[in-house]
PDB file of N, CA and C in Angstrom:
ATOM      1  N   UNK A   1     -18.753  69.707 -16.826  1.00  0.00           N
ATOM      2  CA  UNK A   1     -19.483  69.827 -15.596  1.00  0.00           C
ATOM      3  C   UNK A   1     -18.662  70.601 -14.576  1.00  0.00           C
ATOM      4  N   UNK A   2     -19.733  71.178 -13.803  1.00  0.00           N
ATOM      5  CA  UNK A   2     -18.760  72.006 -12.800  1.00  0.00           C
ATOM      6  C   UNK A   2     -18.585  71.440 -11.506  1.00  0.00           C
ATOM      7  N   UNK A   3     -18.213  71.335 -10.651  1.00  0.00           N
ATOM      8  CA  UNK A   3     -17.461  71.431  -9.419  1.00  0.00           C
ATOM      9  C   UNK A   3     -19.055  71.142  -8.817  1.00  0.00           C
ATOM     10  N   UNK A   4     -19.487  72.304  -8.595  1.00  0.00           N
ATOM     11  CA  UNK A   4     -20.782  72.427  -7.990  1.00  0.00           C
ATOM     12  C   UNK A   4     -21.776  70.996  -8.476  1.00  0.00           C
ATOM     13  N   UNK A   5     -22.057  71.456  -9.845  1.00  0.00           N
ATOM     14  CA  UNK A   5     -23.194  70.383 -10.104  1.00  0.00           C
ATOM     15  C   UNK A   5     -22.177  68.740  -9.451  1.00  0.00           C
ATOM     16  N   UNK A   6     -21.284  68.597  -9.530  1.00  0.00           N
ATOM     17  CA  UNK A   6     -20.605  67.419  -9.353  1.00  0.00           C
ATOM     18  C   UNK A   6     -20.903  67.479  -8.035  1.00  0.00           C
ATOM     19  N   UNK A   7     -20.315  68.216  -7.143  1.00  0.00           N
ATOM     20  CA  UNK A   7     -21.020  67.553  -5.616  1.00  0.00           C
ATOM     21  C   UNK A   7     -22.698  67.790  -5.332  1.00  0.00           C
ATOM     22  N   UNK A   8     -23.258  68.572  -5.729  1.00  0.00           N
ATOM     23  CA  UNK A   8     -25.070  68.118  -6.125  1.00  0.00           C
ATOM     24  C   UNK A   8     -25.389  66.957  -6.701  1.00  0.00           C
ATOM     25  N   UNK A   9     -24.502  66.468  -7.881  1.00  0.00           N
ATOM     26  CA  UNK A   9     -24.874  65.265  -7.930  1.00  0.00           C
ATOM     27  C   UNK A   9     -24.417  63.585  -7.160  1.00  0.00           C
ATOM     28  N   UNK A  10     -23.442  64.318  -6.777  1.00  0.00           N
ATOM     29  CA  UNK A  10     -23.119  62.980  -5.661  1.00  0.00           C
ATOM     30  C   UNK A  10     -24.113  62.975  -3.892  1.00  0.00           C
ATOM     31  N   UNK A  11     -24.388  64.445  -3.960  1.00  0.00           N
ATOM     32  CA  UNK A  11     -25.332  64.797  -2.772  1.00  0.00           C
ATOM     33  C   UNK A  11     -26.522  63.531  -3.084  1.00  0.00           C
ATOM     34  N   UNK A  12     -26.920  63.935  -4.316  1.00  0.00           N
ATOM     35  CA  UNK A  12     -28.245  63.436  -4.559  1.00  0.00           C
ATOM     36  C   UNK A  12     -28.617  61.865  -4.515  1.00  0.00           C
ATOM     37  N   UNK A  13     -27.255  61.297  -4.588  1.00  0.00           N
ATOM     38  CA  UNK A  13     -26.958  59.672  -4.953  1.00  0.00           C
ATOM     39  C   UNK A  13     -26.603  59.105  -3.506  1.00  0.00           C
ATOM     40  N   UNK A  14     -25.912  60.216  -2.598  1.00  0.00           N
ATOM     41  CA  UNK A  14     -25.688  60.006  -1.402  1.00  0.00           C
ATOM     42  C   UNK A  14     -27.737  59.340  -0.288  1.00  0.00           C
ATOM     43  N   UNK A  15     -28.210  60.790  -0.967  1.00  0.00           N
ATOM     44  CA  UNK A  15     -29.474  60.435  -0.023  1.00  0.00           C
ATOM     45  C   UNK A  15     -30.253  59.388  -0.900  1.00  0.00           C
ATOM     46  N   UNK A  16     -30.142  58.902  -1.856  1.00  0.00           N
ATOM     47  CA  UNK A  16     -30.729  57.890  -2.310  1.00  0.00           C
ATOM     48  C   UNK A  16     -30.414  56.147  -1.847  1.00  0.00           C
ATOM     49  N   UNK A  17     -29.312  56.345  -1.267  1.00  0.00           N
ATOM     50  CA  UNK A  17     -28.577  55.123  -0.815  1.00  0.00           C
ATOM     51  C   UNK A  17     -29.598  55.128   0.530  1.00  0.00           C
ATOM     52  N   UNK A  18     -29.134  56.256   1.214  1.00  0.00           N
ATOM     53  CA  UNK A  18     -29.483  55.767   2.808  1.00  0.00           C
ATOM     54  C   UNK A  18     -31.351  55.631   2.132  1.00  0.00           C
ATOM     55  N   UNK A  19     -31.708  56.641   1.634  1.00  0.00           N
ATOM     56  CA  UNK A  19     -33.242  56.085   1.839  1.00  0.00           C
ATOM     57  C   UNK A  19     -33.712  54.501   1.359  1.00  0.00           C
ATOM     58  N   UNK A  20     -32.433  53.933   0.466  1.00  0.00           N
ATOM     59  CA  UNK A  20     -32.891  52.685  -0.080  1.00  0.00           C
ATOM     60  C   UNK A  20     -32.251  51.664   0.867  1.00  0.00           C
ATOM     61  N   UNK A  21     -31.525  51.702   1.947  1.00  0.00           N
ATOM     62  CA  UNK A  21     -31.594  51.042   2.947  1.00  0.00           C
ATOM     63  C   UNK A  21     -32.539  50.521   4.012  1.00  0.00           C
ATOM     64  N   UNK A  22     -33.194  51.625   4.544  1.00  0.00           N
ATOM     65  CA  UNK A  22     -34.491  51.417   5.047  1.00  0.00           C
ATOM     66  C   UNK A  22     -33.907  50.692   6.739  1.00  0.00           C
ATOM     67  N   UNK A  23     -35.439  50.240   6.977  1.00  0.00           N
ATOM     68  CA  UNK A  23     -35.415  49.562   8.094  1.00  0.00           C
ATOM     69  C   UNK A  23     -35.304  48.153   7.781  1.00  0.00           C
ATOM     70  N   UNK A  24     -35.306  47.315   6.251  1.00  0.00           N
ATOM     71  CA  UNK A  24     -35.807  46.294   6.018  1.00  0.00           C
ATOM     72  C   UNK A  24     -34.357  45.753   5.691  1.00  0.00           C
ATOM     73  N   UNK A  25     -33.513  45.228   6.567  1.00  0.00           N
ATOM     74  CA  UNK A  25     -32.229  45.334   5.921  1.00  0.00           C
ATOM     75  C   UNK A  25     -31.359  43.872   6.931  1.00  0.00           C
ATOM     76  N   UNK A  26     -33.348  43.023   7.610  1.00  0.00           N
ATOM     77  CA  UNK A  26     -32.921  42.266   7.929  1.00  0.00           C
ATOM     78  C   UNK A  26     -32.086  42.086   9.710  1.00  0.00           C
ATOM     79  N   UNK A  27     -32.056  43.419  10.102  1.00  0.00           N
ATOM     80  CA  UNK A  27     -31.344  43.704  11.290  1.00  0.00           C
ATOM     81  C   UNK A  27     -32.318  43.700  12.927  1.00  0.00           C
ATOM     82  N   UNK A  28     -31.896  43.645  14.263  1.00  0.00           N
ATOM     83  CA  UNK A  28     -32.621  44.071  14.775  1.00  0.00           C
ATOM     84  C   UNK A  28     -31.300  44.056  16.124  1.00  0.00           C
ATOM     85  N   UNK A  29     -32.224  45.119  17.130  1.00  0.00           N
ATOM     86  CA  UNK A  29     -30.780  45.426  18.109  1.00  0.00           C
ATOM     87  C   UNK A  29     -30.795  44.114  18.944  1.00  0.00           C
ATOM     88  N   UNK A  30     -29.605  43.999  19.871  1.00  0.00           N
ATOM     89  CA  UNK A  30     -29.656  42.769  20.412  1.00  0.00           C
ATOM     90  C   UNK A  30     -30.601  43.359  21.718  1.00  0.00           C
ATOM     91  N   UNK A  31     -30.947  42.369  21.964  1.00  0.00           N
ATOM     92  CA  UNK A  31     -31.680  42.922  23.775  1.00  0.00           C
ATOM     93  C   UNK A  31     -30.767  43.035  24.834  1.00  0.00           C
ATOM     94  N   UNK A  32     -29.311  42.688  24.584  1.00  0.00           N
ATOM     95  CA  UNK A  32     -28.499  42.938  26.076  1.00  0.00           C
ATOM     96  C   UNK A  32     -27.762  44.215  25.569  1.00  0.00           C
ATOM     97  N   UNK A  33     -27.173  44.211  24.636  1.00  0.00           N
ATOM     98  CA  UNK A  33     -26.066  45.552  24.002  1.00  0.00           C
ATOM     99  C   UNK A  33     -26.786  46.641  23.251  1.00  0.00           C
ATOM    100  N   UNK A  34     -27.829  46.126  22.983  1.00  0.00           N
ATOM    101  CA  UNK A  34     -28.321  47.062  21.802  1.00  0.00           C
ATOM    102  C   UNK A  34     -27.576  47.796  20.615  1.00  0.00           C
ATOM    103  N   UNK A  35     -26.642  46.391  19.765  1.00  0.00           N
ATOM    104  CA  UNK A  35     -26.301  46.749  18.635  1.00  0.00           C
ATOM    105  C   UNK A  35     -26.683  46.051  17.753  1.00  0.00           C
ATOM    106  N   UNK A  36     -26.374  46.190  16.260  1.00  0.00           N
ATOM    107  CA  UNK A  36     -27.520  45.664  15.499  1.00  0.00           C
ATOM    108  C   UNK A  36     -26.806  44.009  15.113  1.00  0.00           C
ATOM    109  N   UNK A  37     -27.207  43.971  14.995  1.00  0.00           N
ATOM    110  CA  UNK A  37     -27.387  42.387  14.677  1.00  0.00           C
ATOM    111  C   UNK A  37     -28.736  41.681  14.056  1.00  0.00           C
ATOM    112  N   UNK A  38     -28.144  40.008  13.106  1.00  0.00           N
ATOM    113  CA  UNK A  38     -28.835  40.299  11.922  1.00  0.00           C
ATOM    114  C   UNK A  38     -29.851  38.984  13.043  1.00  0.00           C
ATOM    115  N   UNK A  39     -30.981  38.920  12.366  1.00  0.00           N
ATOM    116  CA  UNK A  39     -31.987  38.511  12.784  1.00  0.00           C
ATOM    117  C   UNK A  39     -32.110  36.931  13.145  1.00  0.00           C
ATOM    118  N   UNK A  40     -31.548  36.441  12.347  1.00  0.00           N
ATOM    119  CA  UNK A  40     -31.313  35.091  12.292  1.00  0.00           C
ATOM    120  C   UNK A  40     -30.030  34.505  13.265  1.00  0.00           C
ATOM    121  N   UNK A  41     -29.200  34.873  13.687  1.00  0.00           N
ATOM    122  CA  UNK A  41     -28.294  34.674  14.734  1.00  0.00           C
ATOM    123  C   UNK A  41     -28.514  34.087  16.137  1.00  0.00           C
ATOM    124  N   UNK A  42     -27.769  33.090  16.302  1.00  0.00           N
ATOM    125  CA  UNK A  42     -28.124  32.817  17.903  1.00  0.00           C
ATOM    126  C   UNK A  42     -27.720  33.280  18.650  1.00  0.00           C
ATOM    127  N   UNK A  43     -26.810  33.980  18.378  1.00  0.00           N
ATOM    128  CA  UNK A  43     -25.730  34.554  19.271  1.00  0.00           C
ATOM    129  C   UNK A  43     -25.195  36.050  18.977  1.00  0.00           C
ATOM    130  N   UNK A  44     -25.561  36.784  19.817  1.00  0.00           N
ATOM    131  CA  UNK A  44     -24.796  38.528  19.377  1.00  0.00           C
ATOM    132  C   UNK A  44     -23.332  38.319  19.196  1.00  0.00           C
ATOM    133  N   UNK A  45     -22.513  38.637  18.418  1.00  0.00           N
ATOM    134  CA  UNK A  45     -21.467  38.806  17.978  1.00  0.00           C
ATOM    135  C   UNK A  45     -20.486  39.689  18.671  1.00  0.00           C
ATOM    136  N   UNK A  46     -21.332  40.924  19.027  1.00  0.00           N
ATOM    137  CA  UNK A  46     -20.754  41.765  20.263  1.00  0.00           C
ATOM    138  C   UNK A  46     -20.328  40.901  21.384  1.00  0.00           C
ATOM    139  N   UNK A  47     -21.754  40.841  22.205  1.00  0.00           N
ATOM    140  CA  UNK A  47     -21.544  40.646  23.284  1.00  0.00           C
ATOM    141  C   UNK A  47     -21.672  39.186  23.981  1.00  0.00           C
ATOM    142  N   UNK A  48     -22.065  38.266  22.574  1.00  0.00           N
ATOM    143  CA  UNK A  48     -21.509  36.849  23.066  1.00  0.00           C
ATOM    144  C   UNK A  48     -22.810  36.505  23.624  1.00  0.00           C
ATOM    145  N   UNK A  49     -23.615  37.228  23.939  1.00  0.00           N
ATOM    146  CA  UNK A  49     -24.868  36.089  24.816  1.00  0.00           C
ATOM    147  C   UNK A  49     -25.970  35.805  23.686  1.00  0.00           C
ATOM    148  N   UNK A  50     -26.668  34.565  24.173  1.00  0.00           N
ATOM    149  CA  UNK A  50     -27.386  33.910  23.509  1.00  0.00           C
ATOM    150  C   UNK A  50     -28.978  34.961  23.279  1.00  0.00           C
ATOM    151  N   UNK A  51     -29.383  35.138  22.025  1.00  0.00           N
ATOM    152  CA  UNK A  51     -30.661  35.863  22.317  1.00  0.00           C
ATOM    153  C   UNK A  51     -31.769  34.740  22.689  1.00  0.00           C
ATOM    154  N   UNK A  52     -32.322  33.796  22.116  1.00  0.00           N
ATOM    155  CA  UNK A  52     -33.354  33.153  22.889  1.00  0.00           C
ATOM    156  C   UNK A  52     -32.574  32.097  24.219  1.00  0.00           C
ATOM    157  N   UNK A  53     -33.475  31.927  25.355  1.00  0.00           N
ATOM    158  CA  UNK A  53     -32.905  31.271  26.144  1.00  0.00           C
ATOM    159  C   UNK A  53     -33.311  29.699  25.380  1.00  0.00           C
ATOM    160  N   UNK A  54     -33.686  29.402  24.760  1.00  0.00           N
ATOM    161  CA  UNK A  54     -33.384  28.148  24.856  1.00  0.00           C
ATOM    162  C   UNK A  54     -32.467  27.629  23.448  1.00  0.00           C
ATOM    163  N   UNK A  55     -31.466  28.486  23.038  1.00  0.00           N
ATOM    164  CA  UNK A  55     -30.520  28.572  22.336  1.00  0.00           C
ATOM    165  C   UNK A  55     -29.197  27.916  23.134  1.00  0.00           C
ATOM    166  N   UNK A  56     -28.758  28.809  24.988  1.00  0.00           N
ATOM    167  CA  UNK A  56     -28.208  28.449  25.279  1.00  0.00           C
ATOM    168  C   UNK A  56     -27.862  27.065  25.952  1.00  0.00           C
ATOM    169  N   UNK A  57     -26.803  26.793  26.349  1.00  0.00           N
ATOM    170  CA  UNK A  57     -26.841  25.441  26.314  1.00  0.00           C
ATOM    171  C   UNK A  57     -27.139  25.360  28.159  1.00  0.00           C
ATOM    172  N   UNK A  58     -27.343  24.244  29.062  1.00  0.00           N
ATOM    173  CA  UNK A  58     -27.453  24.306  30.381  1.00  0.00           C
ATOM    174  C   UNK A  58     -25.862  24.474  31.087  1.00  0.00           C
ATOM    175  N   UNK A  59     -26.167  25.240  31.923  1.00  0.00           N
ATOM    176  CA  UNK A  59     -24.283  25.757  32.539  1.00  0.00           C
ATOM    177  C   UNK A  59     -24.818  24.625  33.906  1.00  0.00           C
ATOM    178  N   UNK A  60     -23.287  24.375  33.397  1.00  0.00           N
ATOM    179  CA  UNK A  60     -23.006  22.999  34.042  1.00  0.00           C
ATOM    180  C   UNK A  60     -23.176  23.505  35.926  1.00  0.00           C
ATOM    181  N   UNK A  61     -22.966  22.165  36.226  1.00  0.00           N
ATOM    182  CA  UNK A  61     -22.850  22.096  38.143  1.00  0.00           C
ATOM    183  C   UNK A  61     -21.465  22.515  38.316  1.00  0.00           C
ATOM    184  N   UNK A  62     -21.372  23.474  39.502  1.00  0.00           N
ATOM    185  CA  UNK A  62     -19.926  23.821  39.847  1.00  0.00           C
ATOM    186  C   UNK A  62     -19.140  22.328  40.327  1.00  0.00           C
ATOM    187  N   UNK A  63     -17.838  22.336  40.383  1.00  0.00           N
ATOM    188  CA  UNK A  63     -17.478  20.776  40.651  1.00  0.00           C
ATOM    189  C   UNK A  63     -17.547  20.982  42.154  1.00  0.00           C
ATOM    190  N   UNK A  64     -17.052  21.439  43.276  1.00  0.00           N
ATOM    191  CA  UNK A  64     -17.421  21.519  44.337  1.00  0.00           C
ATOM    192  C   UNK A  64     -18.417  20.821  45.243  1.00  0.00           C
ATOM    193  N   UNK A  65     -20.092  20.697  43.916  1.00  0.00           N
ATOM    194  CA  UNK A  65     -21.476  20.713  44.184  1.00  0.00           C
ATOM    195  C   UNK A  65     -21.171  18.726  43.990  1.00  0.00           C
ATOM    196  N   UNK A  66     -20.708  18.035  42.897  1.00  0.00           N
ATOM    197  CA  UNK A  66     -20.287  17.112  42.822  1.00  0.00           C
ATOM    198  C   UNK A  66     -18.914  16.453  43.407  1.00  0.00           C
ATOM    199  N   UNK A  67     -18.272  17.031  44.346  1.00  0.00           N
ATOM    200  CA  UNK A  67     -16.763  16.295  44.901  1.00  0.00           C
ATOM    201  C   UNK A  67     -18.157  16.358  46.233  1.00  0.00           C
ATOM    202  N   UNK A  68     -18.686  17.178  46.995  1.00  0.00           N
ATOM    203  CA  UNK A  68     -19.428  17.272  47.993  1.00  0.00           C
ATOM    204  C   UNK A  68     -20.744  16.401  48.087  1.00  0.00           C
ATOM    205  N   UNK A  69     -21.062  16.034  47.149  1.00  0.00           N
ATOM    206  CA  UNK A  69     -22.105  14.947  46.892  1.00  0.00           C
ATOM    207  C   UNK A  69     -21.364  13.487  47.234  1.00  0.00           C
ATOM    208  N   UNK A  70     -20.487  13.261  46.121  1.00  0.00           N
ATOM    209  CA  UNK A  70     -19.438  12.156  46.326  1.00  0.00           C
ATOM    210  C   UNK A  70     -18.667  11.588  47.731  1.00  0.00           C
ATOM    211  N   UNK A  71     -18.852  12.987  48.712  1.00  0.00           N
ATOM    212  CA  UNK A  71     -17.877  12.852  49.670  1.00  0.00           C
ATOM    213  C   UNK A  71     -18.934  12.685  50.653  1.00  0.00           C
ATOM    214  N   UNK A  72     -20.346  12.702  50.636  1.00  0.00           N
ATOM    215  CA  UNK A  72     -21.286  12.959  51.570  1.00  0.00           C
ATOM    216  C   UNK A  72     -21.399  11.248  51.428  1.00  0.00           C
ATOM    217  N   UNK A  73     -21.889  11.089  50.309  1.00  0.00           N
ATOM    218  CA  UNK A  73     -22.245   9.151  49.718  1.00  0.00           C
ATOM    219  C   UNK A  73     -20.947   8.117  50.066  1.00  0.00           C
ATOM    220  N   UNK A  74     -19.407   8.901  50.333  1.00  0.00           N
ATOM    221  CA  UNK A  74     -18.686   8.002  50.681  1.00  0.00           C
ATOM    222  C   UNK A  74     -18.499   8.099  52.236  1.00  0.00           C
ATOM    223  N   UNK A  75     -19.076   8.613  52.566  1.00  0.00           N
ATOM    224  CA  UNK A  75     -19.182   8.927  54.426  1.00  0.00           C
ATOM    225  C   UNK A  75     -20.265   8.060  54.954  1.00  0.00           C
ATOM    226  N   UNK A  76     -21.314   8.118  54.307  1.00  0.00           N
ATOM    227  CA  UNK A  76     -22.264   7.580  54.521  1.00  0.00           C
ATOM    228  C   UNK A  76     -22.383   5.660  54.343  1.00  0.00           C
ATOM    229  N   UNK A  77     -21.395   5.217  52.927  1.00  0.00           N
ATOM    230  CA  UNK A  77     -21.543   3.952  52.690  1.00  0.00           C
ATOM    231  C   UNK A  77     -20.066   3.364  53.827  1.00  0.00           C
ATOM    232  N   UNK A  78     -19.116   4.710  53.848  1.00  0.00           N
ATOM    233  CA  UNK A  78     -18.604   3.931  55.522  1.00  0.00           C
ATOM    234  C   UNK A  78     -18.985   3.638  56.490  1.00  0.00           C
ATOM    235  N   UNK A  79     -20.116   4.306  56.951  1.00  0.00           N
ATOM    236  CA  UNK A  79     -20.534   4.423  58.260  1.00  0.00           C
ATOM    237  C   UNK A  79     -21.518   3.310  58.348  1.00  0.00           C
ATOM    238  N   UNK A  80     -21.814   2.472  56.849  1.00  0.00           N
ATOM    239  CA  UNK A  80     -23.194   1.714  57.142  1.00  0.00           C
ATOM    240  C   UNK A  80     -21.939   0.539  57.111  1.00  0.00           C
ATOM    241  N   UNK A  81     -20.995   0.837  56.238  1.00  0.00           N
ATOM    242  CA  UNK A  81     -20.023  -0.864  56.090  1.00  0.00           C
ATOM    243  C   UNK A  81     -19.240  -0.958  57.855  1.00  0.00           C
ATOM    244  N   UNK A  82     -19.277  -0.311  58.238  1.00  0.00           N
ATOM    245  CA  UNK A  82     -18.403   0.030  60.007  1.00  0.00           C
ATOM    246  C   UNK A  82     -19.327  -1.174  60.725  1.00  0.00           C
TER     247      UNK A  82
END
């Protein structure tokens, strides 16, 4: 075999791969990064965020929101014990 037919025939095996890949390969882009990622995933791998929202979990109360609650209810049960 020659040279030639040898890279014609790897040409030919080349475009047979990608066409037997397809679109069906199980993938779809993420909606925040738009890279592919496989369908079944909760989570993009890239970019870490959750694709359905009710995958993620609830983000907690800043503590601030709770020392300020705490500190309002202990002001208040002084002022009634006074």
């Amino acid at each position: 075999m020659s040279r030639r037919q040898l890279h014609d025939d790897w040409e030919d095996e080349d475009s047979s791969w990608d066409d037997a890949e397809g679109d069906d390969d199980g993938t779809m882009p993420c909606p925040y990064c738009k890279r592919p990622i496989y369908e079944d995933v909760p989570r993009c791998p890239y970019c870490e965020r959750y694709i359905l929202d009710e995958d993620a979990s609830a983000p907690r109360k800043p503590w601030w929101i709770i020392v300020g609650f705490l500190l309002c209810f202990y002001v208040v049960y002084r002022w009634i014990r006074w």
